[in-house]
Protein backbone atom coordinates (compact mmCIF):
# COMPACT_ATOMS: atom_id res chain seq x y z
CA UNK A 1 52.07 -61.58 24.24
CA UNK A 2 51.78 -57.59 24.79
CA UNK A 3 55.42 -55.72 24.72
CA UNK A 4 55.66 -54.05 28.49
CA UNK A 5 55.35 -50.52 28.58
CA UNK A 6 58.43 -50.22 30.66
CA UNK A 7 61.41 -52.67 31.55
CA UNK A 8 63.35 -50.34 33.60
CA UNK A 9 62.97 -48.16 36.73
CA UNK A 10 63.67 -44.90 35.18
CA UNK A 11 61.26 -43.03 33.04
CA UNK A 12 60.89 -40.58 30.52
CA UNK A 13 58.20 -38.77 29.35
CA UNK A 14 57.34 -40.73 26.81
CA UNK A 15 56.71 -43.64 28.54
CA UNK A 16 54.73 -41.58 31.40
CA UNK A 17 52.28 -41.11 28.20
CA UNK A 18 52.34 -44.20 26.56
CA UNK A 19 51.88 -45.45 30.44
CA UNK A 20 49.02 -43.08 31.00
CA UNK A 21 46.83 -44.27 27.84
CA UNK A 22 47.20 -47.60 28.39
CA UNK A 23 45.89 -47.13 31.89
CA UNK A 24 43.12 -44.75 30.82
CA UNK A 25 42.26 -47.49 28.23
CA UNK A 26 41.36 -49.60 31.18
CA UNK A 27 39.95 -47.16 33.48
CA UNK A 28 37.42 -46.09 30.88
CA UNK A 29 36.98 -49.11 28.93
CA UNK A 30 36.98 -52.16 31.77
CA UNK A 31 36.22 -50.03 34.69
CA UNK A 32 33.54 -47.54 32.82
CA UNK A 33 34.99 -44.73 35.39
CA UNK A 34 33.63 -41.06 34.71
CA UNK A 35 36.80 -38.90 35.14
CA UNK A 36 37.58 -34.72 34.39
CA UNK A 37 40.18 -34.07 31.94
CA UNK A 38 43.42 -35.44 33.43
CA UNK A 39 46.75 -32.88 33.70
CA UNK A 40 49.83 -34.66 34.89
CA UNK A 41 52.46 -32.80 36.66
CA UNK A 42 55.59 -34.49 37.98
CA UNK A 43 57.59 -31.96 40.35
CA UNK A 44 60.29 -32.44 42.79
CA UNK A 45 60.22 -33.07 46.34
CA UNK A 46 60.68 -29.72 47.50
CA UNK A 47 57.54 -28.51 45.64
CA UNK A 48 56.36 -31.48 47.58
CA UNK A 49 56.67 -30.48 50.77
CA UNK A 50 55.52 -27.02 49.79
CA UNK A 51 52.18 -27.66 48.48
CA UNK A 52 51.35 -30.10 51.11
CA UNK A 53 51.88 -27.26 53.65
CA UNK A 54 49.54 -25.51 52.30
CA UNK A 55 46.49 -27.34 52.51
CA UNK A 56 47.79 -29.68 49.65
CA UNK A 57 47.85 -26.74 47.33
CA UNK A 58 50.57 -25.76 45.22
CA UNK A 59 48.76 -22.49 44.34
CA UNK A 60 47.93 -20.45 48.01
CA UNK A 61 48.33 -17.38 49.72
CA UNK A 62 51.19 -16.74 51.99
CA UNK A 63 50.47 -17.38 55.73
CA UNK A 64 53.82 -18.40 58.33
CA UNK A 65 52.23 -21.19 59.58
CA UNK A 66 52.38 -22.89 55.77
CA UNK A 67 56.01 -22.09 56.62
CA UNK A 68 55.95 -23.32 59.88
CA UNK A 69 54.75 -26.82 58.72
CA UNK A 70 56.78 -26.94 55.88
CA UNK A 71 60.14 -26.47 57.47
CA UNK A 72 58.92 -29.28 59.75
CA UNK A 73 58.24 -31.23 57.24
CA UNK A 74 61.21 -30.58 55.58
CA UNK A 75 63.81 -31.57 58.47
CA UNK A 76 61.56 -34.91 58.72
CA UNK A 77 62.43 -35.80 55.83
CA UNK A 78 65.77 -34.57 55.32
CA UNK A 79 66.94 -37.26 58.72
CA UNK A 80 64.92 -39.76 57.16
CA UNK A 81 62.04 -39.79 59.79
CA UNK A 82 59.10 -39.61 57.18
CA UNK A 83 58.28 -39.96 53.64
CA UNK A 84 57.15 -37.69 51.34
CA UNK A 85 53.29 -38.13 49.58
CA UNK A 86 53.65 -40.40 45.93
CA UNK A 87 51.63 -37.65 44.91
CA UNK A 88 48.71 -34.56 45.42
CA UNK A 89 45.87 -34.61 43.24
CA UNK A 90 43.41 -31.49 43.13
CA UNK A 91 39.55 -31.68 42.94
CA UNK A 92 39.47 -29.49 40.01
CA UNK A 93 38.41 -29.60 36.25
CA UNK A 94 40.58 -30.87 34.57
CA UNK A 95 41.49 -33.06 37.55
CA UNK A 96 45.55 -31.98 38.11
CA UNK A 97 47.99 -34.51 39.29
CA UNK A 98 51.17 -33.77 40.86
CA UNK A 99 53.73 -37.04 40.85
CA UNK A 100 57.17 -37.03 42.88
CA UNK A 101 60.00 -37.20 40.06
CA UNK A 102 61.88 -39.50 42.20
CA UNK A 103 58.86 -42.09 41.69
CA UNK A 104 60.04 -45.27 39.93
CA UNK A 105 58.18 -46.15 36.70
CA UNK A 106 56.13 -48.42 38.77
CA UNK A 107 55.50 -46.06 41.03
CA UNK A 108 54.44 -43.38 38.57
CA UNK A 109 52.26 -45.90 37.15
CA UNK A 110 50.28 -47.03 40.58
CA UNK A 111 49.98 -43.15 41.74
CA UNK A 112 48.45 -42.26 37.63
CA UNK A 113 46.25 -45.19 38.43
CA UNK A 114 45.37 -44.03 41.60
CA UNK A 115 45.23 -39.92 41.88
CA UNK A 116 44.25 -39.60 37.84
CA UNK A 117 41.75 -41.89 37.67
CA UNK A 118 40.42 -43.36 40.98
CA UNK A 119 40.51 -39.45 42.88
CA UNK A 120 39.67 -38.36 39.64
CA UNK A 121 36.25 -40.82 39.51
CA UNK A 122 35.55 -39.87 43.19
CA UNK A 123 35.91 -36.37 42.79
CA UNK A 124 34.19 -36.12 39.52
CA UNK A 125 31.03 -38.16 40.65
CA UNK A 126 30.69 -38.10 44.94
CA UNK A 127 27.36 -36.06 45.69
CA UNK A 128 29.17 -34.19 48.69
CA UNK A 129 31.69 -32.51 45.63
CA UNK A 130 28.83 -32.24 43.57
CA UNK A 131 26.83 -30.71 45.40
CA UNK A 132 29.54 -28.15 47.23
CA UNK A 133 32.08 -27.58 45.52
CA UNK A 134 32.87 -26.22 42.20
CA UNK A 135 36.20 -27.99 40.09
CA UNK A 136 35.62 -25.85 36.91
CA UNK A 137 36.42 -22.44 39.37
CA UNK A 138 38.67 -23.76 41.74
CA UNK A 139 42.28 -22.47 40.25
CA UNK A 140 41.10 -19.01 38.79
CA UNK A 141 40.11 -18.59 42.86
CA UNK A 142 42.95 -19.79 44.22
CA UNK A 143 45.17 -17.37 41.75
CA UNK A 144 42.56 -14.47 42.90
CA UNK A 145 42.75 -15.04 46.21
CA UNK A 146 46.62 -15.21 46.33
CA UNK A 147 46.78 -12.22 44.56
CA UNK A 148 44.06 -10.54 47.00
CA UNK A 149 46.30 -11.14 49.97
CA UNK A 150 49.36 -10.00 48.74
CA UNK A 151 47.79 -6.56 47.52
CA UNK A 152 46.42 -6.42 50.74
CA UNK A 153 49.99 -6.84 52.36
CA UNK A 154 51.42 -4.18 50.42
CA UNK A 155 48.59 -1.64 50.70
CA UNK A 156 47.56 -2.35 54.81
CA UNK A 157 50.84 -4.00 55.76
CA UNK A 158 51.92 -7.62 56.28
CA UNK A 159 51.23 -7.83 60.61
CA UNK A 160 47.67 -6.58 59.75
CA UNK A 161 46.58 -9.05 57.29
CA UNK A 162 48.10 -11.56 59.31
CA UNK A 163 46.25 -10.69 62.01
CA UNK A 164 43.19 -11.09 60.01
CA UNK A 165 44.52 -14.50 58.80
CA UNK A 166 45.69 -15.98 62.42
CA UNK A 167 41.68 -15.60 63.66
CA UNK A 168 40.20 -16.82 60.69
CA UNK A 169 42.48 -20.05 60.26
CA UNK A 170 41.60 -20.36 64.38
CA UNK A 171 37.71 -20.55 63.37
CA UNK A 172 38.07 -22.29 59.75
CA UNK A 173 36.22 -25.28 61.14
CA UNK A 174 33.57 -23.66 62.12
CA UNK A 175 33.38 -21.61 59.33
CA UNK A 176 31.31 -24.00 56.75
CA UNK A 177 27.68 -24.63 56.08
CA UNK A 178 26.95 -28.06 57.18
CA UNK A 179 23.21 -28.35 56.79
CA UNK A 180 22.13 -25.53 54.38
CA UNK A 181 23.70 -23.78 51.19
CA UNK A 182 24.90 -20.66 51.74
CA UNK A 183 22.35 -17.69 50.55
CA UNK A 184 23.56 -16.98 47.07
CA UNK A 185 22.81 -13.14 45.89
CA UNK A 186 21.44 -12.58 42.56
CA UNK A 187 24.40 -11.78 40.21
CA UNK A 188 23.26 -8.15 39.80
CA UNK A 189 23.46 -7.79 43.24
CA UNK A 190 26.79 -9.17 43.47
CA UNK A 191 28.09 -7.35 40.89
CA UNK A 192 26.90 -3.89 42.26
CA UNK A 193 28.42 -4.68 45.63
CA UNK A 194 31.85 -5.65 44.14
CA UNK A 195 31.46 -1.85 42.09
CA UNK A 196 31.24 -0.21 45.26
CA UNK A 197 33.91 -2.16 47.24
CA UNK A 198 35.98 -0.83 44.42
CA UNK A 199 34.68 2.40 44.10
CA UNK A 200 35.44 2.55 47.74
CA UNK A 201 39.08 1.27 48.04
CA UNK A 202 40.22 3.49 44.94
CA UNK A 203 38.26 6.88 46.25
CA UNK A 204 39.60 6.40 49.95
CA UNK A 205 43.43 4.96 49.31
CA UNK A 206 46.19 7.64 49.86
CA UNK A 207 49.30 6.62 51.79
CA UNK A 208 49.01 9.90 53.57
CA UNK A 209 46.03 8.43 55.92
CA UNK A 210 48.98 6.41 57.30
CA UNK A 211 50.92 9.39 59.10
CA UNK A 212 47.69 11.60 59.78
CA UNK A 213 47.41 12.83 62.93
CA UNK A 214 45.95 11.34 65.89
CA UNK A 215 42.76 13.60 65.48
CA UNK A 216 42.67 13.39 61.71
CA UNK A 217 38.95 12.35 60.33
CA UNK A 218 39.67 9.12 58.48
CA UNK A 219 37.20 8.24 55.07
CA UNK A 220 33.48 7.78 55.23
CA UNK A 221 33.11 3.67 55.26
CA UNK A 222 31.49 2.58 52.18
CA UNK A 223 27.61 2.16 52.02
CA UNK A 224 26.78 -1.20 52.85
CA UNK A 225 23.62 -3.31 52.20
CA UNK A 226 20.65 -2.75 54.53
CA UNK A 227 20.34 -6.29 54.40
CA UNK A 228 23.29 -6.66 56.26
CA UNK A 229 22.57 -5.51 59.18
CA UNK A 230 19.49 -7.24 59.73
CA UNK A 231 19.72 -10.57 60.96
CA UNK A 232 17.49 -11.06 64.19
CA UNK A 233 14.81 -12.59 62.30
CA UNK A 234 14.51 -16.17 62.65
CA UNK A 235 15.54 -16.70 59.31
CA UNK A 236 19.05 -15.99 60.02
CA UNK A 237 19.69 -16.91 63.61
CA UNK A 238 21.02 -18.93 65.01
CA UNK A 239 24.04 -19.26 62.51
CA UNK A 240 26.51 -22.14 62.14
CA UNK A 241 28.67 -20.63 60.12
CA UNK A 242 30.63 -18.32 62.19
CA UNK A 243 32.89 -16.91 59.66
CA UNK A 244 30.06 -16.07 57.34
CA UNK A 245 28.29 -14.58 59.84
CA UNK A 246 31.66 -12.05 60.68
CA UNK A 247 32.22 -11.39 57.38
CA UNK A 248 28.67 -10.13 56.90
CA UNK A 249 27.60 -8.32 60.05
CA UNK A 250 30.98 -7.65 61.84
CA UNK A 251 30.44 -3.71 63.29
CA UNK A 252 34.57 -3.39 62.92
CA UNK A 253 35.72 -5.02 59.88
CA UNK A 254 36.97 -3.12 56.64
CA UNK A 255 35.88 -4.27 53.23
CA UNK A 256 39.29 -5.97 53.07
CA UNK A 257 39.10 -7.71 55.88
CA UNK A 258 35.87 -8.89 54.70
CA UNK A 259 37.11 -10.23 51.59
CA UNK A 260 39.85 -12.08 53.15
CA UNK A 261 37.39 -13.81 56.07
CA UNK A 262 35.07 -14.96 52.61
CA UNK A 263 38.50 -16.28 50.67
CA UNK A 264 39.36 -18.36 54.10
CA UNK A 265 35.56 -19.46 54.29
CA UNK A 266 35.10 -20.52 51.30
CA UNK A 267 38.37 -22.61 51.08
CA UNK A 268 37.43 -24.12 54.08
CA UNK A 269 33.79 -24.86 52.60
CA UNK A 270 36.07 -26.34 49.56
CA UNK A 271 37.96 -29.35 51.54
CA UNK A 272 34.75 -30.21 53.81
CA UNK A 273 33.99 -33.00 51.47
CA UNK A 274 36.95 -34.39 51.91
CA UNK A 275 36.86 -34.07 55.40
CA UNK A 276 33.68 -36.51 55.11
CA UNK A 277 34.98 -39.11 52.75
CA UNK A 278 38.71 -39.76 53.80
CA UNK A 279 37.90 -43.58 53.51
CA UNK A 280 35.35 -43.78 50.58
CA UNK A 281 37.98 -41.76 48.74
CA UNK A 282 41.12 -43.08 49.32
CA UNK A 283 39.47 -46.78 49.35
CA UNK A 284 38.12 -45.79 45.94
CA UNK A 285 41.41 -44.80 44.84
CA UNK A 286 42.83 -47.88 45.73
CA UNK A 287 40.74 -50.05 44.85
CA UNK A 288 41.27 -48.60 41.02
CA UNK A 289 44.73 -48.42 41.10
CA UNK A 290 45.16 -52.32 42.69
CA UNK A 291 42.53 -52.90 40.05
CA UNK A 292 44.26 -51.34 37.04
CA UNK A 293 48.13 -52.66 37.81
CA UNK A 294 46.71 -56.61 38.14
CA UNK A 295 45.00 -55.76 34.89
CA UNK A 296 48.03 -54.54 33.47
CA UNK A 297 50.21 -57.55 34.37
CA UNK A 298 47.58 -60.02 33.64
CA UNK A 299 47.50 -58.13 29.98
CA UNK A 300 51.90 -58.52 29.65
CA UNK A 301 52.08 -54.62 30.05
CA UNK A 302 54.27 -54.71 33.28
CA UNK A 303 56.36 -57.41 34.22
CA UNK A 304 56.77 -59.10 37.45
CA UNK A 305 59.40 -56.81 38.53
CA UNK A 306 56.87 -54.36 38.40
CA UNK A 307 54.12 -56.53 40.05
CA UNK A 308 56.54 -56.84 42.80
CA UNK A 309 56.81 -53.56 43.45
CA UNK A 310 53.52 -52.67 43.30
CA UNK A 311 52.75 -54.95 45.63
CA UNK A 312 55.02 -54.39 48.45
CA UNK A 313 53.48 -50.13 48.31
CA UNK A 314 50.13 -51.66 48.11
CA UNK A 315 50.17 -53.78 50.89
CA UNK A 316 52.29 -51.31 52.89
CA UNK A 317 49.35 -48.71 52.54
CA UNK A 318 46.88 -50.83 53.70
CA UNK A 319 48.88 -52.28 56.92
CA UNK A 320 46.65 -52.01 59.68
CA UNK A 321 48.59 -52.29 63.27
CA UNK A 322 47.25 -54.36 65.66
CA UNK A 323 46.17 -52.39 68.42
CA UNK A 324 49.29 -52.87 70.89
CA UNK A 325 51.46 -52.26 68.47
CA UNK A 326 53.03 -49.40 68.66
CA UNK A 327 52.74 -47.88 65.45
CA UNK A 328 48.74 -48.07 66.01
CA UNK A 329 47.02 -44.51 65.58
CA UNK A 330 43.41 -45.70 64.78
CA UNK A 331 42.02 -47.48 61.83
CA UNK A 332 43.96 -46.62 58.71
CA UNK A 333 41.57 -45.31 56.22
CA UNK A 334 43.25 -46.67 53.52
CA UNK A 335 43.15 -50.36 54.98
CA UNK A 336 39.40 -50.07 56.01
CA UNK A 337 38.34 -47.97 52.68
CA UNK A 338 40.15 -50.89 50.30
CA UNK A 339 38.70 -53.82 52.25
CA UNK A 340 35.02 -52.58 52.04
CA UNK A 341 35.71 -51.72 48.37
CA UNK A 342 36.97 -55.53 47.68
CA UNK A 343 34.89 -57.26 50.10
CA UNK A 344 31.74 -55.44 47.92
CA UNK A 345 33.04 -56.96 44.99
CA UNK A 346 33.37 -60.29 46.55
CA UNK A 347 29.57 -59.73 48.16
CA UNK A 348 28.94 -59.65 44.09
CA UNK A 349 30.70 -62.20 42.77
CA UNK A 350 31.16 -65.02 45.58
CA UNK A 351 28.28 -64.12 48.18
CA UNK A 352 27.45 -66.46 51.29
CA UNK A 353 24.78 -67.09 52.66
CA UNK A 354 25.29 -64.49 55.36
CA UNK A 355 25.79 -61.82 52.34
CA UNK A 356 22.88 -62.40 51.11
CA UNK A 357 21.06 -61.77 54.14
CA UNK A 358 23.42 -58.70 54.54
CA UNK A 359 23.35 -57.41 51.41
CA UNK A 360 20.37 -58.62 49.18
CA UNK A 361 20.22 -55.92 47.28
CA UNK A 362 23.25 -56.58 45.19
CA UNK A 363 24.69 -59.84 46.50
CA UNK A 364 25.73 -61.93 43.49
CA UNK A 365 24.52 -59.54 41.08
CA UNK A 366 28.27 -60.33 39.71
CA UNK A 367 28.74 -56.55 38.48
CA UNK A 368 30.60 -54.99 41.47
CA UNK A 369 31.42 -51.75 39.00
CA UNK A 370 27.93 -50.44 39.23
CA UNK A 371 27.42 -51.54 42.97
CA UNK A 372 30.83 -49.77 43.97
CA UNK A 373 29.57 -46.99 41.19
CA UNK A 374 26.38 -46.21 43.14
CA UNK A 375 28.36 -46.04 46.87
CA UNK A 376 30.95 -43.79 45.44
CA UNK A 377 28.40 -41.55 44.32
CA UNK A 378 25.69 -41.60 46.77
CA UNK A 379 27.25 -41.92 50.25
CA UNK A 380 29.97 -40.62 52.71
CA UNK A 381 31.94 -41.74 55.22
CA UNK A 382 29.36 -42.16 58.41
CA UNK A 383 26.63 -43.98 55.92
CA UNK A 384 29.00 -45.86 53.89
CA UNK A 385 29.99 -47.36 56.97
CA UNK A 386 26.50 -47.86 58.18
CA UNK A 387 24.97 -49.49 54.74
CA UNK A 388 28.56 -51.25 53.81
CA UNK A 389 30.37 -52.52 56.57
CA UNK A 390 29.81 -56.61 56.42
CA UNK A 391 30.41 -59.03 59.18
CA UNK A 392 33.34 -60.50 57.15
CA UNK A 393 35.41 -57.17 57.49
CA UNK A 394 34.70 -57.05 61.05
CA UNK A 395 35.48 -60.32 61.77
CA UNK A 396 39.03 -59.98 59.66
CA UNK A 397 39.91 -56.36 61.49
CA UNK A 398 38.52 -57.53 64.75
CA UNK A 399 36.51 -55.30 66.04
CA UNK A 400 34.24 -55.12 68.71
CA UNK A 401 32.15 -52.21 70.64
CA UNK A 402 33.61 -50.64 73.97
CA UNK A 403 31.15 -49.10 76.02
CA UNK A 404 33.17 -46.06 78.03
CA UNK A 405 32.23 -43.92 80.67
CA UNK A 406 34.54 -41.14 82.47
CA UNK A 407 32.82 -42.44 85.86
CA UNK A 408 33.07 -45.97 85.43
CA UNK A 409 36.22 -47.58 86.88
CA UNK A 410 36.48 -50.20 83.70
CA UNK A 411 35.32 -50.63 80.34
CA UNK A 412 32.73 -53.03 79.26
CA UNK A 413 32.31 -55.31 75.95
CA UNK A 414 29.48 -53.53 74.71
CA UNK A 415 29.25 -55.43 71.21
CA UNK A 416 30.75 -58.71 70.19
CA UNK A 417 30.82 -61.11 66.70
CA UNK A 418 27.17 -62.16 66.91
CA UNK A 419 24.10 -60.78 65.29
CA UNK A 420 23.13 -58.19 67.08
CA UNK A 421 26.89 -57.07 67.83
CA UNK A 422 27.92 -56.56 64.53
CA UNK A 423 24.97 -53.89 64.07
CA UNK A 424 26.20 -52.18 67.11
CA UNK A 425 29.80 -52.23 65.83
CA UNK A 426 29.08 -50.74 62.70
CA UNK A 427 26.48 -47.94 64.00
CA UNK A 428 28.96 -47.25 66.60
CA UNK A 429 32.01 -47.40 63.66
CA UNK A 430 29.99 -45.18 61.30
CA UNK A 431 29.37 -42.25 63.93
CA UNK A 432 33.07 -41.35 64.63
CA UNK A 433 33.04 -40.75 61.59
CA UNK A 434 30.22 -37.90 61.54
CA UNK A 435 32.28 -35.05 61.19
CA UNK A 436 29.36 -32.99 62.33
CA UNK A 437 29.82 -34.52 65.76
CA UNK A 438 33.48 -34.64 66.22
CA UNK A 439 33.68 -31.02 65.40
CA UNK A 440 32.17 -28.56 68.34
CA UNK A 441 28.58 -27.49 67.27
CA UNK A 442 29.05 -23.44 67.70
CA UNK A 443 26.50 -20.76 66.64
CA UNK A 444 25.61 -17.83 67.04
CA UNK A 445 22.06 -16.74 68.56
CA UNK A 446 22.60 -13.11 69.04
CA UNK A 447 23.85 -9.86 69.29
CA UNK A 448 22.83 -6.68 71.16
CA UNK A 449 23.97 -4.16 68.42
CA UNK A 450 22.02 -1.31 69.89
CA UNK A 451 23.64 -0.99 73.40
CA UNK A 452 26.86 -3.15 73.51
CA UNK A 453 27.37 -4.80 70.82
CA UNK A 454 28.19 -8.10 72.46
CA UNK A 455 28.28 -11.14 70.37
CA UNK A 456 26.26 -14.76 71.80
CA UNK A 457 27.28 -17.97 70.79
CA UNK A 458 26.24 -20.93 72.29
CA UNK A 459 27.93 -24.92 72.23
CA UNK A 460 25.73 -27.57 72.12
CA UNK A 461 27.97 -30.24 73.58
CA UNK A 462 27.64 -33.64 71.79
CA UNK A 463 27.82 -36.55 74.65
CA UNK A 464 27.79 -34.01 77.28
CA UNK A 465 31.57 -33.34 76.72
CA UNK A 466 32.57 -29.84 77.11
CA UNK A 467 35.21 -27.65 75.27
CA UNK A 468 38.67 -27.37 76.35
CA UNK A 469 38.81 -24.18 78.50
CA UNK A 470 42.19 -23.16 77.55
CA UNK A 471 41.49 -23.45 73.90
CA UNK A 472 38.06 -22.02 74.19
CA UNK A 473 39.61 -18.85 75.60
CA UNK A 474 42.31 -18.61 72.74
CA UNK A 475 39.69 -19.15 70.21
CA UNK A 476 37.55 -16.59 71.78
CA UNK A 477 40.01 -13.79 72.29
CA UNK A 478 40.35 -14.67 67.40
CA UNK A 479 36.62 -14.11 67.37
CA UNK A 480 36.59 -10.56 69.48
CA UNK A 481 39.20 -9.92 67.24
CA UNK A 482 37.13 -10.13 63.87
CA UNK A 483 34.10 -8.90 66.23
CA UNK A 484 34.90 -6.00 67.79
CA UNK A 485 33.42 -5.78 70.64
CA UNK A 486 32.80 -8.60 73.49
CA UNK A 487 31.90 -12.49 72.45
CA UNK A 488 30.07 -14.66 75.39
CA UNK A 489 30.00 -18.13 74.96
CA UNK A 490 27.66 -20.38 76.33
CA UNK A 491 27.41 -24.33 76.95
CA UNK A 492 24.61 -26.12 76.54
CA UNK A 493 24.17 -29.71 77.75
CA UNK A 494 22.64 -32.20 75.32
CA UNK A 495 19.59 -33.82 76.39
């Protein structure tokens, strides 16, 4: 019989790494999981709360409403209203874990399991990550960019940058390429550009042009691409990216400014995966760590104190309320990710008849690793949903389709547990999560920047639903702001 890694609830260091290698023997041994370089960090809860106000980054640039949230946050927890996060784990190479030191052993155990190897594997192998975001560069940009923004404070002043800040968090959703990679300049070019922004800033900075006179002549802007200015073709319009397109062709903003829309854009280019695979990623996670800590008792190397434990946080993250219950708020990610994630592996080891009729492509193949392997690399959310979602999982979380119009009076039972319902359910399941159609479709299509200069963005409204008028004003008055000059916005029924 094994000797447990740990008897007690404290920990130590030492255990935390004698902890950690037995569960990365299992991770990379049983499970065959492809994982970055792991870097464990265990901090306390007020670094907690801080780098979950900030995007879940403990590295960011200063902006109030990070404050905002955080002291929120902070008097939640402080009466005992909420809990704080087990941990934060960052997409980035290596893969960086940050654990609450007022985890239990157990606990630091289940979140290692979890954030170091199950985000880790996700992270690491997902196509959406792969394909947009970069974990080697990640940190060194998040240093530069907080450094950016606080040399902008002290050389332009802290209300300007702000101001800059406020109307590019406003737009931050719309300010990612969904469809299309964003045009990457050859390094030369990119290179010669950041030489002039320099050249620029150092040539024109005195803190005399503050107090000039009203009449004073301030310095020649710098020279700026050709290229920039010429985006009527086809080839660039109409543009989804509405940041992108400010930061390049804005008639008003400074090269600062400029830099600071790009840093916002491209951290909001950074999280969009995630955005897209809440529930493959956190039902990856924990599947692994439920995986690894039955593996581990099974093996002697936690006790059944510890098993205990583990189990009441497991099944209290994947508690699904029923739907009059009060604490319902929509189908926990968690709870839907893990069952799909176990319900494959059953599909592989103990199909029915109706799995393999489902699923013939790997019902009772008996590996579930490589069939799990091959989702968590090659889908998201919406078509997870669509290609994964069995009639079992249904049936257990009860669901059933709803078909609801504003001018109908009552709902009707569009979709029920038959054959053809449980296609509808899932198709119908699998589209709210499409984050390209829960967030508004806005582009731009033109601007007059010969006579007016007036900006024209249209909304394609998905389901005929318009924008909120109040909000669309607010978020208009942001874009002027980085504009310049006027900003119509149009809506556009879907047909």
């Amino acid at each position: 019989m094994a000797t447990p890694l740990f008897t007690e609830a404290e920990w130590d260091f030492a255990t935390l790494d004698r902890t950690l290698k037995a569960i990365e023997d299992i991770a990379l041994n049983d499970l065959k999981l492809d994982i970055y370089p792991n870097q464990i960090e265990v901090i306390s809860s007020e670094q907690m709360l801080d780098a979950y106000s900030s995007f879940g980054m403990p590295l960011m640039y200063n902006h109030w409403s990070f404050g905002k949230l955080f002291a929120r946050e902070e008097t939640m927890y402080r009466a005992g209203h909420s809990a704080l996060a087990y941990e934060i784990v960052i997409n980035s190479n290596p893969c960086i874990s940050y654990l609450l030191e007022e985890n239990t052993m157990t606990m630091q155990a289940l979140v290692i399991a979890h954030a170091a190897f199950g985000h880790n594997h996700f992270f690491k192998n997902n196509y959406l990550f792969r394909q947009w975001t970069n974990a080697e560069g990640i940190h060194d940009y998040l240093a530069f960019s907080k450094r950016y923004i606080s040399a902008c404070e002290e050389r332009y002043g802290r209300d300007e940058v702000e101001a800059v800040l406020d109307s590019a968090h406003a737009i931050m959703n719309q300010g990612v390429f969904r469809y299309r990679r964003p045009p990457r300049p050859s390094r030369e070019r990119v290179l010669e550009k950041r030489r002039r922004r320099e050249e620029y800033q150092d040539e024109t900075y005195n803190e005399l042009w503050r107090t000039l006179p009203a009449n004073a002549t301030p310095p020649a802007a710098p020279v700026r691409d050709p290229d920039d200015d010429n985006f009527s073709d086809e080839a660039k319009l109409p543009e989804e990216n509405l940041l992108y397109f400010l930061e390049k062709y804005s008639p008003v903003l400074k090269p600062w400014q400029r830099e600071t829309l790009r840093i916002v854009r491209n951290l909001a280019q950074y999280f969009y995966p995630q955005r897209q695979t809440k529930v493959m990623n956190e039902g990856c996670a924990t599947f692994v760590h439920f995986t690894i800590m039955n593996l581990l008792y099974d093996r002697g190397l936690i006790g059944e104190g510890s098993i205990f434990e583990f189990l009441h946080s497991h099944t209290s993250v994947i508690f699904q309320p029923e739907f009059d219950d009060r604490r319902y708020y929509g189908l926990n990610p968690y709870a839907l990710g893990y069952a799909m994630m176990a319900d494959i592996r059953r599909i592989c080891e103990k199909p029915t008849d109706e799995d393999r009729e489902w699923f013939p492509q790997f019902a009772g193949s008996g590996d579930f690793m490589a069939a799990l392997k091959d989702a968590w690399a090659n889908y998201r959310d919406e078509s997870f949903i669509e290609q994964f979602l069995s009639p079992k999982v249904m049936r257990d979380f009860r669901l059933f389709g709803l078909h609801d119009k504003a001018d109908d009076a009552t709902y009707k039972v569009s979709a029920i547990h038959n054959e053809n319902g449980y296609r509808r359910v899932r198709a119908t399941l699998a589209r709210q999560y499409d984050a390209g159609a829960s967030d508004p479709d806005i582009q731009v299509v033109g601007a007059d920047l010969k006579g007016s200069r007036k900006l024209y963005l249209e909304h394609r409204m998905n389901r005929g639903v318009p924008l909120h008028h109040p909000t669309m004003e607010l978020v208009k008055t942001h874009i002027e702001r980085l504009w310049g000059h006027d900003v119509a916005l149009e809506e556009i029924a879907d047909i």
